[in-house]
Protein backbone atom coordinates (compact mmCIF):
# COMPACT_ATOMS: atom_id res chain seq x y z
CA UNK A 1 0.00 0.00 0.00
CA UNK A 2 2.87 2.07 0.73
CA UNK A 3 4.42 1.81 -2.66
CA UNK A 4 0.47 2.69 -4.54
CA UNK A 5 0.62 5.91 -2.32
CA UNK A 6 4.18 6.69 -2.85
CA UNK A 7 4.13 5.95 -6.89
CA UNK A 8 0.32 6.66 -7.85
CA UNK A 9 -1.27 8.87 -5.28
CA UNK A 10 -3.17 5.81 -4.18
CA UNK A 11 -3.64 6.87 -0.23
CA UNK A 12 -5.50 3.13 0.99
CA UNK A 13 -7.02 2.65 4.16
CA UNK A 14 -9.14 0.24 6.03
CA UNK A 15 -12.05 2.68 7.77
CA UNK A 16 -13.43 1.36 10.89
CA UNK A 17 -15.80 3.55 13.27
CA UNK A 18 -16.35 3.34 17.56
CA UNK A 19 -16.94 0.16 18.92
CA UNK A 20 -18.35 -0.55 22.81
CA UNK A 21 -17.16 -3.57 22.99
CA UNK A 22 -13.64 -4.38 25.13
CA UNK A 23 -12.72 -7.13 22.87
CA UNK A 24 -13.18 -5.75 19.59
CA UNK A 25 -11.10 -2.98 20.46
CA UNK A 26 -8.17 -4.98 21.72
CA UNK A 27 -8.42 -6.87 18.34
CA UNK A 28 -8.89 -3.79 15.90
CA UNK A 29 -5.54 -2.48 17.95
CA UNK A 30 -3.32 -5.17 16.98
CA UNK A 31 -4.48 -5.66 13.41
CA UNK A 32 -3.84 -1.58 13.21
CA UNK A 33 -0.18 -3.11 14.74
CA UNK A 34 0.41 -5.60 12.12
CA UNK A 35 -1.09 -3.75 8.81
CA UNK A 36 -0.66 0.17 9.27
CA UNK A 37 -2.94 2.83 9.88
CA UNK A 38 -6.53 2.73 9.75
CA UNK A 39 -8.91 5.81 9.38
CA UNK A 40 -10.76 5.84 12.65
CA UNK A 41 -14.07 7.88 12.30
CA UNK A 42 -16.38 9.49 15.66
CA UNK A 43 -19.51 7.08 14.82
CA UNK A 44 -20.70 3.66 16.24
CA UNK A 45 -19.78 0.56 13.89
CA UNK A 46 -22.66 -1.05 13.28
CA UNK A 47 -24.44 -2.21 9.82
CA UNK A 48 -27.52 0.22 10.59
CA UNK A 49 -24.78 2.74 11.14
CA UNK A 50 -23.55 2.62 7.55
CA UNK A 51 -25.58 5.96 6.30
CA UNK A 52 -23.88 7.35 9.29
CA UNK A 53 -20.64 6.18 8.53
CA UNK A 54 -20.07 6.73 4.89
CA UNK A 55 -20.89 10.99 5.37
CA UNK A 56 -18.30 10.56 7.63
CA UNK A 57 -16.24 8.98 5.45
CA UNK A 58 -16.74 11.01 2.95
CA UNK A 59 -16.21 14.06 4.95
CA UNK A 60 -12.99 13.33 6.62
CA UNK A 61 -11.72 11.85 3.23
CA UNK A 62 -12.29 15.10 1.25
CA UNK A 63 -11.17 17.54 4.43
CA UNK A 64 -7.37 15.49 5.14
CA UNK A 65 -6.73 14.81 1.02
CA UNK A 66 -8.94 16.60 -0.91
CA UNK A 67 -9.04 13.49 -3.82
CA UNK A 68 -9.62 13.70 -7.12
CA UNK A 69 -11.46 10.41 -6.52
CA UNK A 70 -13.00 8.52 -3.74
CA UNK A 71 -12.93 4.89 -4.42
CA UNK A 72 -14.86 2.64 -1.30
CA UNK A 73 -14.53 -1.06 -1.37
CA UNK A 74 -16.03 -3.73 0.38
CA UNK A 75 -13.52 -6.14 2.70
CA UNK A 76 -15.02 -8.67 0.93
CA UNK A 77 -14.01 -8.11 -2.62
CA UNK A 78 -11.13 -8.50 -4.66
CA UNK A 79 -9.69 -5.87 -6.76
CA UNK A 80 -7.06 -5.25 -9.36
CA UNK A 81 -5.30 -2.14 -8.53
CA UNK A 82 -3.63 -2.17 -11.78
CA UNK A 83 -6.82 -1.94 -13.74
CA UNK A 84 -8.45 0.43 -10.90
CA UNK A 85 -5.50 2.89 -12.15
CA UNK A 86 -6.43 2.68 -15.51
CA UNK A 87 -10.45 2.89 -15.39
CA UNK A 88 -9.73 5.99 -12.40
CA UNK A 89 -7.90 7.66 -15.81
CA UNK A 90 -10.99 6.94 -18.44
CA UNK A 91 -13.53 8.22 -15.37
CA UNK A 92 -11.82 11.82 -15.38
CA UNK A 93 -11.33 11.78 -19.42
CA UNK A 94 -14.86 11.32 -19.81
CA UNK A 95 -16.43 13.33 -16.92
CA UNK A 96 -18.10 9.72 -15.16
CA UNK A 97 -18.63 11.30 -10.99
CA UNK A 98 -20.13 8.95 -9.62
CA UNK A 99 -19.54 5.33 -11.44
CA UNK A 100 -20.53 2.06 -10.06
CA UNK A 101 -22.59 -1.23 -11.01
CA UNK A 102 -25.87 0.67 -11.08
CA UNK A 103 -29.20 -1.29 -9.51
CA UNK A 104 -32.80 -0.88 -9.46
CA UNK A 105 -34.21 -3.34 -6.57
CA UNK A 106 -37.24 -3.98 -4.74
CA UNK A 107 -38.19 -1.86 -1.82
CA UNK A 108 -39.17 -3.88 0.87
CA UNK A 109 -42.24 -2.53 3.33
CA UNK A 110 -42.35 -5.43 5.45
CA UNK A 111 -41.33 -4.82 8.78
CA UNK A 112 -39.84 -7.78 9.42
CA UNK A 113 -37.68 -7.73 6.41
CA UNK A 114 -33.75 -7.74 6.98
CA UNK A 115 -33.79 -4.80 4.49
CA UNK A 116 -36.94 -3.14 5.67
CA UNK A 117 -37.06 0.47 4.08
CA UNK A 118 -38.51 3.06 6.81
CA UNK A 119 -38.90 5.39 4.20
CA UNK A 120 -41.11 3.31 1.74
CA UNK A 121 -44.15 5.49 1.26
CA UNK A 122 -41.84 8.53 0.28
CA UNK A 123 -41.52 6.36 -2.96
CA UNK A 124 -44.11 6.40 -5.28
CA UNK A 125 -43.39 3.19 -6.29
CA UNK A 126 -42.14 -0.16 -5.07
CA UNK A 127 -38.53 0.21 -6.51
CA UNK A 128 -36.11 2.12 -5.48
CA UNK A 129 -34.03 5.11 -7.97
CA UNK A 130 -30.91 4.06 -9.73
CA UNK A 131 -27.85 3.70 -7.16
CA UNK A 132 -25.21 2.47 -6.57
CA UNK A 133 -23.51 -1.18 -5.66
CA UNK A 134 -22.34 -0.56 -2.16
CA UNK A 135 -19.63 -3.23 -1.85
CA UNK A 136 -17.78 -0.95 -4.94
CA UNK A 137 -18.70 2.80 -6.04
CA UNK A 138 -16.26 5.74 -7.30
CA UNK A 139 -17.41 9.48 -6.45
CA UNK A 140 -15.44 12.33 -8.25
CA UNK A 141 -14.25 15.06 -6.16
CA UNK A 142 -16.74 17.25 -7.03
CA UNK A 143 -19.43 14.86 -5.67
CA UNK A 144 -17.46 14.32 -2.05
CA UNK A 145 -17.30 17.88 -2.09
CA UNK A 146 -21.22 18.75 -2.40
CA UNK A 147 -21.83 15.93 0.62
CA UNK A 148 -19.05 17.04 2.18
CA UNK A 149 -20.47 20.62 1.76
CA UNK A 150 -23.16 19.77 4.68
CA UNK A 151 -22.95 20.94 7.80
CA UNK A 152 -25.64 18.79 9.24
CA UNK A 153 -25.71 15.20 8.30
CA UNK A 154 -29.15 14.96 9.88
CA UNK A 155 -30.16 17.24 6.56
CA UNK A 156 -29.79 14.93 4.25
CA UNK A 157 -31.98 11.77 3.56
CA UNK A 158 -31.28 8.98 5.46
CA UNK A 159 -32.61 5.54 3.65
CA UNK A 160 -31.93 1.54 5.75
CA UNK A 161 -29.13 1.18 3.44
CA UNK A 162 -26.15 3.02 2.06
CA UNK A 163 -26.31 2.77 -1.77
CA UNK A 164 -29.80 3.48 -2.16
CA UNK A 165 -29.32 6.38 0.35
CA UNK A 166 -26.27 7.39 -2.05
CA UNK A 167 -28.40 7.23 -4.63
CA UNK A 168 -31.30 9.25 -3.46
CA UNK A 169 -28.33 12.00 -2.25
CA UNK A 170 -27.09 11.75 -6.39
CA UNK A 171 -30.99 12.44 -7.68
CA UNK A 172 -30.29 16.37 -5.38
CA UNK A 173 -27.36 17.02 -7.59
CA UNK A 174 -26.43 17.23 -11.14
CA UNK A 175 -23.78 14.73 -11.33
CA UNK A 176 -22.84 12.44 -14.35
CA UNK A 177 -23.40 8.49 -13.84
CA UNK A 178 -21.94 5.43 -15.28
CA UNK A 179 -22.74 1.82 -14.77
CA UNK A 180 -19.14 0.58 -15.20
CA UNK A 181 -19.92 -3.84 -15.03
CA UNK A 182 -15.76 -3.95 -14.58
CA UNK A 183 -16.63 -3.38 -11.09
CA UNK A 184 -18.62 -6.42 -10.23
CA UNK A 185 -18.18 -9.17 -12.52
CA UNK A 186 -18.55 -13.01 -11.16
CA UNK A 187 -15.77 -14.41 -12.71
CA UNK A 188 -12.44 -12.75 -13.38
CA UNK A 189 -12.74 -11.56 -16.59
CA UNK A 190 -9.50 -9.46 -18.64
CA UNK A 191 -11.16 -6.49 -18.05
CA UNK A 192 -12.53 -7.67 -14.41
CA UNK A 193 -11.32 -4.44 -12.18
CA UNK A 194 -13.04 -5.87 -9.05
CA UNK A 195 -14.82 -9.11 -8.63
CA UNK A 196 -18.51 -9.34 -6.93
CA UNK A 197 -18.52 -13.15 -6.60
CA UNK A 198 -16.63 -12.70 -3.36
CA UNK A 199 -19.09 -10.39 -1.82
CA UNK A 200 -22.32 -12.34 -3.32
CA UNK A 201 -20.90 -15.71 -2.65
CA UNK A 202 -19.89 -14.54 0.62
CA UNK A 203 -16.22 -16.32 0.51
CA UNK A 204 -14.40 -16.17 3.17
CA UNK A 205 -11.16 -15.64 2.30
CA UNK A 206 -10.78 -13.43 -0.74
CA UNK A 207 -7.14 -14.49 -1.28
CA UNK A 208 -8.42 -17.53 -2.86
CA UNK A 209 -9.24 -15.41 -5.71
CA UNK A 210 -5.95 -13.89 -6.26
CA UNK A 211 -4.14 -17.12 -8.09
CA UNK A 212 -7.06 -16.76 -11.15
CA UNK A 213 -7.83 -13.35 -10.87
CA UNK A 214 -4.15 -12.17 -10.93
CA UNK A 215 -2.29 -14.20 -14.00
CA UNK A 216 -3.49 -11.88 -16.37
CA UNK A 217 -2.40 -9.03 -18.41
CA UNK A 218 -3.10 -5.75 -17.18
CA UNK A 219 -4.79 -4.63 -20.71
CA UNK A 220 -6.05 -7.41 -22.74
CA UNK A 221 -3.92 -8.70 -25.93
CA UNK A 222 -5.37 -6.49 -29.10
CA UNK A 223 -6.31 -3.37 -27.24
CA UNK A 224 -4.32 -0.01 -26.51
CA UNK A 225 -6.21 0.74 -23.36
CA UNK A 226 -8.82 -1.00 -20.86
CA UNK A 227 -11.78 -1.73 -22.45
CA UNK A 228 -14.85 -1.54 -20.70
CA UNK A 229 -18.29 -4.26 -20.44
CA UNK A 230 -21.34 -2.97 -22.20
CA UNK A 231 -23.21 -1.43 -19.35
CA UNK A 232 -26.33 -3.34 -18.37
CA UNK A 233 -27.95 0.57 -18.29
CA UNK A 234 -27.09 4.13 -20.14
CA UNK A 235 -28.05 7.14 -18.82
CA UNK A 236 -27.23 9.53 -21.52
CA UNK A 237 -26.48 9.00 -25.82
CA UNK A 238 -23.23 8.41 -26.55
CA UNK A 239 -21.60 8.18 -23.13
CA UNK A 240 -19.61 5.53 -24.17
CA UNK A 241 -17.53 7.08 -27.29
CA UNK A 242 -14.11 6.78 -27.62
CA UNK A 243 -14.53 3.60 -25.21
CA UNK A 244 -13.06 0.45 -26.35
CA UNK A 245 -15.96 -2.49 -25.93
CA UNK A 246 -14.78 -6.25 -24.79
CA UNK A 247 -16.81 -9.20 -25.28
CA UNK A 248 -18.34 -11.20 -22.27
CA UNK A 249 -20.80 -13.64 -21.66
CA UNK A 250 -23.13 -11.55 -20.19
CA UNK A 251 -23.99 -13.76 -17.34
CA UNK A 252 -20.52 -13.01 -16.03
CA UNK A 253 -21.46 -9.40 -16.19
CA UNK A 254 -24.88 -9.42 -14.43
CA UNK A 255 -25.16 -9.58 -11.07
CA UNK A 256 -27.27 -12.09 -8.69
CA UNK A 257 -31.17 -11.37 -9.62
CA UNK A 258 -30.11 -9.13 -12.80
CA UNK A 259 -30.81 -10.49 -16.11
CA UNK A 260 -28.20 -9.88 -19.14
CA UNK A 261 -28.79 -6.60 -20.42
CA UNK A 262 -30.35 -6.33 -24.21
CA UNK A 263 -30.68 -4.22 -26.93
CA UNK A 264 -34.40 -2.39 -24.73
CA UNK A 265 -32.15 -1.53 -22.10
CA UNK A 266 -29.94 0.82 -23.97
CA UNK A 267 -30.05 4.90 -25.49
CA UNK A 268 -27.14 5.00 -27.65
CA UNK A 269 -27.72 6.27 -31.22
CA UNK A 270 -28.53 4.50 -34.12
CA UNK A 271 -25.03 4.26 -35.55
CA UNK A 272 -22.92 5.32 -33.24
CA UNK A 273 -22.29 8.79 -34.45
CA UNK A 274 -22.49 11.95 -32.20
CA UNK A 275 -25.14 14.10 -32.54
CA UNK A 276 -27.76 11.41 -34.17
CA UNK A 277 -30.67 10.37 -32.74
CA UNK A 278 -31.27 8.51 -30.18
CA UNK A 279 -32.03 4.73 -30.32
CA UNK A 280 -35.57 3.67 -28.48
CA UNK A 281 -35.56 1.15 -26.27
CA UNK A 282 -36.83 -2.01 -28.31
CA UNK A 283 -40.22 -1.80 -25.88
CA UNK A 284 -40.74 1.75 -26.77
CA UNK A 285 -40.54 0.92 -30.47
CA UNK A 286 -43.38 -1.39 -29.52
CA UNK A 287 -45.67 0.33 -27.88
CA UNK A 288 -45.36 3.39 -30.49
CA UNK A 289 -46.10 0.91 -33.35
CA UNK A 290 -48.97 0.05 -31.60
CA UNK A 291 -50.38 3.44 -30.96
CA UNK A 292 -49.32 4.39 -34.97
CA UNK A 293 -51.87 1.43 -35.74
CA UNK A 294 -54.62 1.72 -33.25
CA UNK A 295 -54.24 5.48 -34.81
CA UNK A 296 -54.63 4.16 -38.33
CA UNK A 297 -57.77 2.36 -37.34
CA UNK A 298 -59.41 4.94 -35.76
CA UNK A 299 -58.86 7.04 -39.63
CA UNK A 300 -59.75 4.11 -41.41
CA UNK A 301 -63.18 3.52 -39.30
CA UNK A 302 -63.80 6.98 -39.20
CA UNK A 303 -63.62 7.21 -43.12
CA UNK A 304 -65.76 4.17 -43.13
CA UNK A 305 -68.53 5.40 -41.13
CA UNK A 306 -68.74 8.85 -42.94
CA UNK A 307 -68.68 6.82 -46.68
CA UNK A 308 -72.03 5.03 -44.54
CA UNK A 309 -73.36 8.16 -43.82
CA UNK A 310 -73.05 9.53 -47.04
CA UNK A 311 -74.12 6.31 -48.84
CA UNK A 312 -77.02 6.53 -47.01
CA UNK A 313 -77.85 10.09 -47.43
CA UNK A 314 -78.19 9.16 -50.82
CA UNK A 315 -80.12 6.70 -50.86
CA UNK A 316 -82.63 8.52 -49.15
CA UNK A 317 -82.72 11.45 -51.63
């Protein structure tokens, strides 16, 4: 960790909060003995505590270094720093602030629900907004900055979890996504930046990972720079220009309860070209077809109805 800081700007540290309890404090000490520094914050260290904990990550992150990026990672998933170095370099080329495996999940209003969502009826719906994976997200400075920019944590939305409550804090400002599938694919891929199937499968050690997920290339054979997955969602035309695409079996790519993403779930334009007009979603097409024909039914009954009319008009003359 040393040498990432000391050669890349890569400042890495394990982030633990308060904890009540004798034991775990003697432990946390010596593991702070035997691997370096962590970043202690002032907040309890509990998983209902995460909302709590990440503005005050965030906060103390952006007021000691200032970053150009915040990058927060799970303990239970295995990344390629190499590759993080290289996708941290396409984020700020391309103006992505806040990238991440996007998701759209259920929101779940039964009490007794492990992830029972207080807030449900402020929703309008039974999903949640787009947000981010919370085992894996990047923020750009300028988004650390606006949370940062709070004086009161208590003013800003708290949701059960942190990545939908990240979310919902994204929808307040004007921030540029991108659903960047290098971040959470299943199997190591040679693109794979960080792998999910540690976090989903819920290994225990992630070190077992290293031996396949660390005997490739950096870049992949054929390509000048780190190509990225076709996302499984775009959020704006074009956003992925100038972005080399590799191949995948798109299982690999989608996360537990996510189909593979198809053509419906995509904006880009028609050809690629800037400027063009944007593709609709496949089911859009649809249900536009069908309203062009109910439309040309409606003309074509009219018509008939007043040829009747007339016809009979006629006849009564």
């Amino acid at each position: 960790m040393k040498r990432m800081e000391e050669d890349h700007g890569f400042v890495m540290r394990f982030v633990v909060g308060q904890t009540s309890d004798p034991e775990h404090a003697i432990a946390l000490k010596k593991e702070m003995e035997e691997f370096g520094p962590f970043l202690r914050l002032p907040v309890n260290d509990t998983y209902r505590g995460l909302p709590w904990k990440t503005h005050a990550f965030l906060v103390t992150v952006f007021r000691q270094h200032n970053p150009k990026f915040v990058v927060k990672v799970d303990d239970d998933v295995y990344v390629r720093l190499d590759r993080l170095r290289l996708a941290l370099a396409q984020y700020n080329e391309h103006g992505f602030e806040v990238v991440s495996c996007m998701r759209r999940l259920q929101i779940e209003s039964h009490l007794g629900h492990g992830n029972y969502e207080p807030a449900n009826g402020m929703f309008g719906s039974d999903k949640y907004h787009t947000f981010p994976l919370g085992s894996f997200y990047v923020l750009a400075n300028k988004v650390v900055k606006m949370i940062s920019s709070v004086e009161d944590p208590t003013w800003l939305r708290h949701l059960a979890n942190e990545d939908s409550m990240l979310g919902a804090w994204m929808l307040s400002f004007n921030v540029k996504p991108f659903d960047d599938r290098r971040l959470c694919t299943m199997k190591c891929l040679p693109v794979t930046v960080a792998t999910a199937a540690t976090h989903f499968t819920h290994t225990p050690n992630v070190f077992s990972y290293h031996e396949s997920c660390s005997n490739s290339s950096t870049v992949p054979r054929d390509f000048s720079e780190l190509p990225i997955l076709r996302p499984s969602m775009a959020f704006t035309a074009n956003e992925t220009d100038g972005l080399p695409v590799f191949s995948a079996d798109p299982w690999s790519t989608s996360l537990p309860g996510e189909r593979p993403p198809t053509a419906a779930d995509f904006h880009f334009s028609r050809n690629g070209g800037a400027g063009e007009r944007p593709a609709q979603p496949a089911i859009h097409e649809m249900i536009e077809q069908r309203r062009a024909e109910r439309e040309r039914r409606r003309v074509e009954m009219r018509a008939e109805r007043l040829a009747a009319r007339t016809s009979n008009h006629d006849s009564e003359e």
